[in-house]
Protein backbone atom coordinates (compact mmCIF):
# COMPACT_ATOMS: atom_id res chain seq x y z
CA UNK A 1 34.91 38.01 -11.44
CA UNK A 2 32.96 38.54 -8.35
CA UNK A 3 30.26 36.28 -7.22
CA UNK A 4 27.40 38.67 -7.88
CA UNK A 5 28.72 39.35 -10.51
CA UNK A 6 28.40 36.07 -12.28
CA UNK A 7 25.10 35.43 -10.66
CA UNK A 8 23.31 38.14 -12.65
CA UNK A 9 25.14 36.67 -15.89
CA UNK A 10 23.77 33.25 -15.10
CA UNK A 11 20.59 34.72 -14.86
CA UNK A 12 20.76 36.62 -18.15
CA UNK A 13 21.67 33.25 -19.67
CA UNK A 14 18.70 31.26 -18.31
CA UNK A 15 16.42 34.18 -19.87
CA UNK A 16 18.13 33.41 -23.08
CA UNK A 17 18.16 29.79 -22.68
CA UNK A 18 14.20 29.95 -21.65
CA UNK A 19 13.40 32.19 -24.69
CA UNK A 20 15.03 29.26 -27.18
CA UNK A 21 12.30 26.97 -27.59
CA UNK A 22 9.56 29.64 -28.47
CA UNK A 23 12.30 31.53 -30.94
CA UNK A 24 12.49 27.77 -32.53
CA UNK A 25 8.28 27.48 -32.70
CA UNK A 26 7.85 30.76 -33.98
CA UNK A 27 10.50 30.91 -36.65
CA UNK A 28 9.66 32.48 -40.07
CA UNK A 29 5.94 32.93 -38.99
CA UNK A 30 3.87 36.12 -39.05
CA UNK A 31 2.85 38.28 -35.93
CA UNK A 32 0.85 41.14 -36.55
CA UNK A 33 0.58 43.64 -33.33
CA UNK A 34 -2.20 46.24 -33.59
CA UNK A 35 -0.24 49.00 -31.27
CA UNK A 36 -2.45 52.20 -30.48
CA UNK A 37 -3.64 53.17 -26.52
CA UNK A 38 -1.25 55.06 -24.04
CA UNK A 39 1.91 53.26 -24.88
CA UNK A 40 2.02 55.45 -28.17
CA UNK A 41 1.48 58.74 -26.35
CA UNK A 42 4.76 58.38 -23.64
CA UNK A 43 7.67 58.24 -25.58
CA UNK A 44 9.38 55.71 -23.91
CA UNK A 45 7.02 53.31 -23.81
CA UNK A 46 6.85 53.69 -27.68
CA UNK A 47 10.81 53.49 -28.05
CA UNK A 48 10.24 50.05 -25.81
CA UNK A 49 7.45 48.55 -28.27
CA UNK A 50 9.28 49.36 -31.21
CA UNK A 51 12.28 47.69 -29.74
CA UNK A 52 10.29 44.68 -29.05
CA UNK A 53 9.01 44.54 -32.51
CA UNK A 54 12.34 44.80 -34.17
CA UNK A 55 13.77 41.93 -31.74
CA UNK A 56 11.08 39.95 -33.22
CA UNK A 57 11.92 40.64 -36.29
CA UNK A 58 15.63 40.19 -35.93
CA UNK A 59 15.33 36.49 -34.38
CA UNK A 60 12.79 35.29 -36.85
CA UNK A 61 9.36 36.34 -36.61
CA UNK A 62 7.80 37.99 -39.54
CA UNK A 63 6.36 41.52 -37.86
CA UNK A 64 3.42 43.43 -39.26
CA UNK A 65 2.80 46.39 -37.00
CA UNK A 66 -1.27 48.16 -37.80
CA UNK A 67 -1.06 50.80 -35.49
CA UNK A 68 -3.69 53.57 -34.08
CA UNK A 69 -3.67 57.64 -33.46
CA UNK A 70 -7.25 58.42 -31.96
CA UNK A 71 -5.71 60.38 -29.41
CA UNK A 72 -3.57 62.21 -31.81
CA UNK A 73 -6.72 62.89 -34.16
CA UNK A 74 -8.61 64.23 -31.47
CA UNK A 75 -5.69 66.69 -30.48
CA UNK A 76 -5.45 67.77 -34.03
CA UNK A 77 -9.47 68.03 -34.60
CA UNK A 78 -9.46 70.59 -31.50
CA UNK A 79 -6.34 72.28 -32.91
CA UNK A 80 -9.28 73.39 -36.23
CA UNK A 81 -11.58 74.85 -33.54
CA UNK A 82 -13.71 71.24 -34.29
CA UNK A 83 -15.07 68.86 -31.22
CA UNK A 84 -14.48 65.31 -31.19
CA UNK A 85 -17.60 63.40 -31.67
CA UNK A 86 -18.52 59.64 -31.17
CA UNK A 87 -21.36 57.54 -31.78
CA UNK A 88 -21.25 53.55 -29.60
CA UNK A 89 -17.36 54.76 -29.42
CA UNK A 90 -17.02 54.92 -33.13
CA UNK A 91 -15.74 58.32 -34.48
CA UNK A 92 -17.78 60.40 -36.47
CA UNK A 93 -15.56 61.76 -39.65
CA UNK A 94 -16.68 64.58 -41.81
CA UNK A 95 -14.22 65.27 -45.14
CA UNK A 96 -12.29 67.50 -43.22
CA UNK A 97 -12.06 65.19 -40.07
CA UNK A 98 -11.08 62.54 -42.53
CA UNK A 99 -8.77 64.65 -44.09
CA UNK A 100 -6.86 65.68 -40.26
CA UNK A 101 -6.99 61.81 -39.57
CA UNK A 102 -5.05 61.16 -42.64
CA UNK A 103 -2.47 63.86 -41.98
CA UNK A 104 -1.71 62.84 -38.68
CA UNK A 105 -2.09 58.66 -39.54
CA UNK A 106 0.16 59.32 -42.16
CA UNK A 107 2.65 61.31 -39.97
CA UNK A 108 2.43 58.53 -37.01
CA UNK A 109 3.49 56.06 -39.75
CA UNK A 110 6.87 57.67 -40.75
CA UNK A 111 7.79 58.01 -37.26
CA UNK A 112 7.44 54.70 -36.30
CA UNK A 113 9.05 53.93 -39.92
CA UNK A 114 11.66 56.20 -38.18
CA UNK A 115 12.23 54.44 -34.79
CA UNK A 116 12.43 51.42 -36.29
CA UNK A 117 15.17 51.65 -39.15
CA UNK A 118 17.10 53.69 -36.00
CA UNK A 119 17.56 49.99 -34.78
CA UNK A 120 18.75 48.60 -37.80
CA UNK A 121 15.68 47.27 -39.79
CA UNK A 122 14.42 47.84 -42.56
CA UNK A 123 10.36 49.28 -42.44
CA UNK A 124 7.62 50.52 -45.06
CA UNK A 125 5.06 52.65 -43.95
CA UNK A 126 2.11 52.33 -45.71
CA UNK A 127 -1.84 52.55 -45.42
CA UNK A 128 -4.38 50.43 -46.56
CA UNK A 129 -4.82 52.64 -49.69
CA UNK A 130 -1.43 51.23 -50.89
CA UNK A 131 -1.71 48.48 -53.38
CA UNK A 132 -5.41 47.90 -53.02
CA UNK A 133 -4.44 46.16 -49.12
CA UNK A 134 -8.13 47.62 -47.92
CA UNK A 135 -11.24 48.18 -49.72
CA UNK A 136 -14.58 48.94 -47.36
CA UNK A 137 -17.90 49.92 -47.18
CA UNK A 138 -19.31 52.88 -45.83
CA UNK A 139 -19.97 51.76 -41.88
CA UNK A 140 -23.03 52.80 -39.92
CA UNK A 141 -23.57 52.74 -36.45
CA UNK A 142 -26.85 51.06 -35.31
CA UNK A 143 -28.51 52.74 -38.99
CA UNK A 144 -26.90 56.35 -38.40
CA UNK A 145 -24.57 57.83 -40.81
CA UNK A 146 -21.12 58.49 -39.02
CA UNK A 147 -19.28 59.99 -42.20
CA UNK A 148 -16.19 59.03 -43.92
CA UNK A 149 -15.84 55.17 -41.43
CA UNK A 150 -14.84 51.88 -43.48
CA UNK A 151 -16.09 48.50 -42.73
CA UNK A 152 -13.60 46.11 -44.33
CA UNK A 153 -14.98 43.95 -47.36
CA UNK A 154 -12.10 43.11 -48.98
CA UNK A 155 -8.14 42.49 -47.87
CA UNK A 156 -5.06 42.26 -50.52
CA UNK A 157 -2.26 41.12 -49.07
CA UNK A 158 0.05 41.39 -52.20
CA UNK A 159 1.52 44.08 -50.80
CA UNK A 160 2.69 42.99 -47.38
CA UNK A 161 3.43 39.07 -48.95
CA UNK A 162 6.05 41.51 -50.55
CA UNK A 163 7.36 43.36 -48.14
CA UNK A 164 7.67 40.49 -45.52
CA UNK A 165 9.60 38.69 -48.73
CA UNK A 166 11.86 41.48 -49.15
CA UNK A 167 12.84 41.18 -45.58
CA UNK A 168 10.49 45.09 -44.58
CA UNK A 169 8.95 44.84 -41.66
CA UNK A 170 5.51 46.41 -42.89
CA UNK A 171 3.75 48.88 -41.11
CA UNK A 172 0.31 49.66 -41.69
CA UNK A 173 -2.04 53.43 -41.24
CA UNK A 174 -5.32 52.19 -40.98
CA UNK A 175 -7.10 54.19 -43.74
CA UNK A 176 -8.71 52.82 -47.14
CA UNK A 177 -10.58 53.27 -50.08
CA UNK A 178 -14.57 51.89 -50.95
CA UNK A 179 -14.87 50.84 -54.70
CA UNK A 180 -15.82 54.65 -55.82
CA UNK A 181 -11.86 55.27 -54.77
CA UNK A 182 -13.07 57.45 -51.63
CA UNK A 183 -10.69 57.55 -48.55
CA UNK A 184 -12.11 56.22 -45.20
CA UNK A 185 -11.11 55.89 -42.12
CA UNK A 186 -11.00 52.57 -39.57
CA UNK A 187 -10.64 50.97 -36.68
CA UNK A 188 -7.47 49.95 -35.80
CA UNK A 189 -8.67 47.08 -34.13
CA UNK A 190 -10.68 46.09 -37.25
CA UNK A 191 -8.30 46.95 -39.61
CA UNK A 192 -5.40 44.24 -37.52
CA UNK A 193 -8.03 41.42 -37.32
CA UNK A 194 -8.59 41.76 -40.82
CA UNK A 195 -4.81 42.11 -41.92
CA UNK A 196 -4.31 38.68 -39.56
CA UNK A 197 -6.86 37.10 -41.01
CA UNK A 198 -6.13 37.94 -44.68
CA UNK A 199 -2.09 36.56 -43.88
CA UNK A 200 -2.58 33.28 -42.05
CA UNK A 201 -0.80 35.09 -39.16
CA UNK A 202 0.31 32.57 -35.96
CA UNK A 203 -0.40 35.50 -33.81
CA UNK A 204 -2.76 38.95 -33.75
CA UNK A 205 -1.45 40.96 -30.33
CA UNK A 206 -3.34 43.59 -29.11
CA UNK A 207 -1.54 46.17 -26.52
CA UNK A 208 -4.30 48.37 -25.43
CA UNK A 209 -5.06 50.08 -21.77
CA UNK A 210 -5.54 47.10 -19.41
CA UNK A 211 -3.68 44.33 -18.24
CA UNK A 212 -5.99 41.88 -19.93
CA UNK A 213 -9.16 39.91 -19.67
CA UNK A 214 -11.48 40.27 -16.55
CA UNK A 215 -14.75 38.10 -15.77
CA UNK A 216 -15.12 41.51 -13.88
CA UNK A 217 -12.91 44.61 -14.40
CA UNK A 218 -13.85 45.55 -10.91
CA UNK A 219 -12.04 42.80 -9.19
CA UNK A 220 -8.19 42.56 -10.00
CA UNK A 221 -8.71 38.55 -8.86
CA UNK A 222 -10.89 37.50 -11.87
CA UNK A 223 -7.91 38.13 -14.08
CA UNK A 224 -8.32 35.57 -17.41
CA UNK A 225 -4.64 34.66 -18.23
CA UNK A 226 -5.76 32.47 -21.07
CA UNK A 227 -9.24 31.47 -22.55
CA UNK A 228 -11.00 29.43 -25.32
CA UNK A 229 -13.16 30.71 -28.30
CA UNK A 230 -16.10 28.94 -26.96
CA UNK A 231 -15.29 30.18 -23.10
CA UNK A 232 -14.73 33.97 -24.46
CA UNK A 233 -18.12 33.72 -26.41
CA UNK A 234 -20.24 32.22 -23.24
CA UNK A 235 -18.23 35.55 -21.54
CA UNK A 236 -19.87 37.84 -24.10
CA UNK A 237 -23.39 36.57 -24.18
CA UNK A 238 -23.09 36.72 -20.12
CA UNK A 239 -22.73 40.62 -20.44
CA UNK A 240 -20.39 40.93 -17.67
CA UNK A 241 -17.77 42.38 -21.12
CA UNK A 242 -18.46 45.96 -21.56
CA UNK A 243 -17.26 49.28 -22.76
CA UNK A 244 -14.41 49.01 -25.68
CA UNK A 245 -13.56 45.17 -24.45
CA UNK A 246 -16.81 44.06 -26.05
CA UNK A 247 -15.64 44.41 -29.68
CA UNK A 248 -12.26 43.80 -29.15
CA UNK A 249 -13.38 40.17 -27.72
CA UNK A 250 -15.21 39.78 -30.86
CA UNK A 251 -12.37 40.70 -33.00
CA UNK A 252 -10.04 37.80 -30.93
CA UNK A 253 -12.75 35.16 -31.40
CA UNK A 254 -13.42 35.88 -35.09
CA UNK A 255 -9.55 35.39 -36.09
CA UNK A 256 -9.14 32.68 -33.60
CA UNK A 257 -11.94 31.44 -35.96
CA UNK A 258 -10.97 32.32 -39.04
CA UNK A 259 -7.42 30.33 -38.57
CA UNK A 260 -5.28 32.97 -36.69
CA UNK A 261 -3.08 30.26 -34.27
CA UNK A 262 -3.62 32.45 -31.09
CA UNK A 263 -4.56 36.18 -30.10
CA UNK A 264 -3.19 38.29 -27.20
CA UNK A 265 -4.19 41.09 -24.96
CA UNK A 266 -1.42 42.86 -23.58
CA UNK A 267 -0.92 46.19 -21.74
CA UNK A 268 1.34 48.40 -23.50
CA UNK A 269 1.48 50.32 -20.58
CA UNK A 270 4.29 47.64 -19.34
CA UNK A 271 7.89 47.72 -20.91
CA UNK A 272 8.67 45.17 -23.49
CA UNK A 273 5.34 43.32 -22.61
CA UNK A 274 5.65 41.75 -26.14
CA UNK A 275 8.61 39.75 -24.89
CA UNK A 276 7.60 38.94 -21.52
CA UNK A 277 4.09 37.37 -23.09
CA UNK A 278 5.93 35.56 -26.14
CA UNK A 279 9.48 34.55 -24.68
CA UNK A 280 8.56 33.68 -21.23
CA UNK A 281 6.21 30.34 -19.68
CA UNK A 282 3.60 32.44 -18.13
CA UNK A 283 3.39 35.71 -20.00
CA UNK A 284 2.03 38.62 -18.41
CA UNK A 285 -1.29 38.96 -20.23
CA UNK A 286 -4.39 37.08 -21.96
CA UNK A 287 -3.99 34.38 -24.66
CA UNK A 288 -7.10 33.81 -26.79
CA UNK A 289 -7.13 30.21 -28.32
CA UNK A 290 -8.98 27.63 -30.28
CA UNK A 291 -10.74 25.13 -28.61
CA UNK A 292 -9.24 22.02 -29.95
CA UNK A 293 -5.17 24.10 -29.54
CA UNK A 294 -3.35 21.48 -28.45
CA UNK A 295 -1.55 23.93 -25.97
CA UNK A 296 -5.25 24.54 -24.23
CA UNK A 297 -4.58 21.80 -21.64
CA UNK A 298 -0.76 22.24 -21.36
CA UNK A 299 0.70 23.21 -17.89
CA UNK A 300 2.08 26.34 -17.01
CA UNK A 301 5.36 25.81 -16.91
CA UNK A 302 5.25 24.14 -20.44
């Protein structure tokens, strides 16, 4: 065997070898990714998330994917001669917008039920209709009335405690019902916070648009690789976090404080950036974390 050869072995070893102690740490416990944004429209970069997810599954970790469609919704709303409308970036679902969002929810679900079991796992699709998993009010939007939107008030977990026992790796439309048995709609982002909440999960990832955190977006050098509850809320009330970053900040701190071990912001835009953030000593994106995690003052190359 030639020198080069055996070089780029060796190096395929030492990512193995460097990948060990986190497999060990996060044995057995849950991970819920929340996987919507560009990386489900290109269809490679949706073959690489899903192949990230199943590794996870396959050396330990206990998956749970929620994932989006808005993009697909809106395509499908145009399709019915309809215009995509939103109100403080919230979407505003009449019964037959609700009804499109449910079709094509429901149809992203069996695909990436699909893609999955391809690789040799086992997956349930399922929304949050399914075995009572989420119940919500009707949400409004700074007092207006944006139609057929949930605001979680309630999570059973039953149902994924079950699947995750039965060795499925669950995945998870975000639609539910409000206590009249009416279908709504909700955020994806929402609907994963909740869901990580409502498990005890060790991680909540969200792979969204950007590479991460920024004290500001307009300058590439302010990049946050990792930040504290108490740091990320001083961010907040400094406005400099705008646009769709605001709530999605708000979301990290609230499961950060509601017992959720640590929350990540990847780009999905970047192949397998699930395993280059969780298997690797720098990652690639943001880590949200408690203030007292013990990891908060560890060094880099920990």
């Amino acid at each position: 065997m030639e020198q080069k050869e055996m070089d780029g072995l060796l190096k395929k070893a030492e990512v193995l070898i460097e990948a060990l102690p986190y497999i060990q740490r996060f044995n057995r416990k849950i991970i819920v990714v929340k996987y919507g944004g560009s990386a489900m429209s290109n269809e490679e970069l949706q073959k690489n998330v899903i192949k990230d997810v199943t590794l996870l599954k396959l050396v330990g970790f206990k998956p749970i994917i929620v994932h989006g469609g808005g993009k697909a919704i809106s395509n499908w709303v145009g399709k019915v001669g309809k215009e995509a409308q939103f109100i403080n970036g919230l979407r505003v679902t009449d019964a037959e917008t609700m009804e499109i969002a449910e079709m094509v929810l429901g149809r992203v679900n069996k695909s990436l039920v699909t893609m999955v079991q391809e690789l040799g796992v086992r997956a349930a699709g399922i929304s949050g209709k399914d075995g009572g998993l989420l119940t919500v009010d009707k949400k409004y939007s700074d007092g207006q009335d944006i139609g057929y939107v949930g605001d979680i008030k309630k999570v059973d977990a039953k149902i994924l405690y079950d699947l995750l026992d039965d060795d499925f790796l669950p995945i998870v439309a975000p639609i539910g019902l409000d206590d009249n048995y009416d279908t709504y709609n909700i955020n994806a982002d929402d609907a994963a916070c909740a869901i990580a909440k409502a498990v005890g999960a060790d991680k909540l990832v969200f792979l969204t648009d950007i590479e991460g955190l920024y004290k500001d977006i307009n300058d590439k050098s302010s990049f946050i690789s990792r930040i504290t509850t108490s740091e990320a809320n001083k961010l907040i009330d400094s406005g400099m976090i705008g646009g769709g970053m605001l709530p999605k900040l708000h979301n990290c701190t609230d499961a950060i404080d509601s017992g959720v071990h640590r929350v990540h912001i990847l780009d999905g835009r970047v192949p397998h950036c699930l395993l280059l953030e969780i298997f690797t000593k720098h990652g690639i994106g943001t880590a949200i974390i408690a203030d007292d995690d013990e990891l908060a003052t560890a060094s880099d190359d920990e």
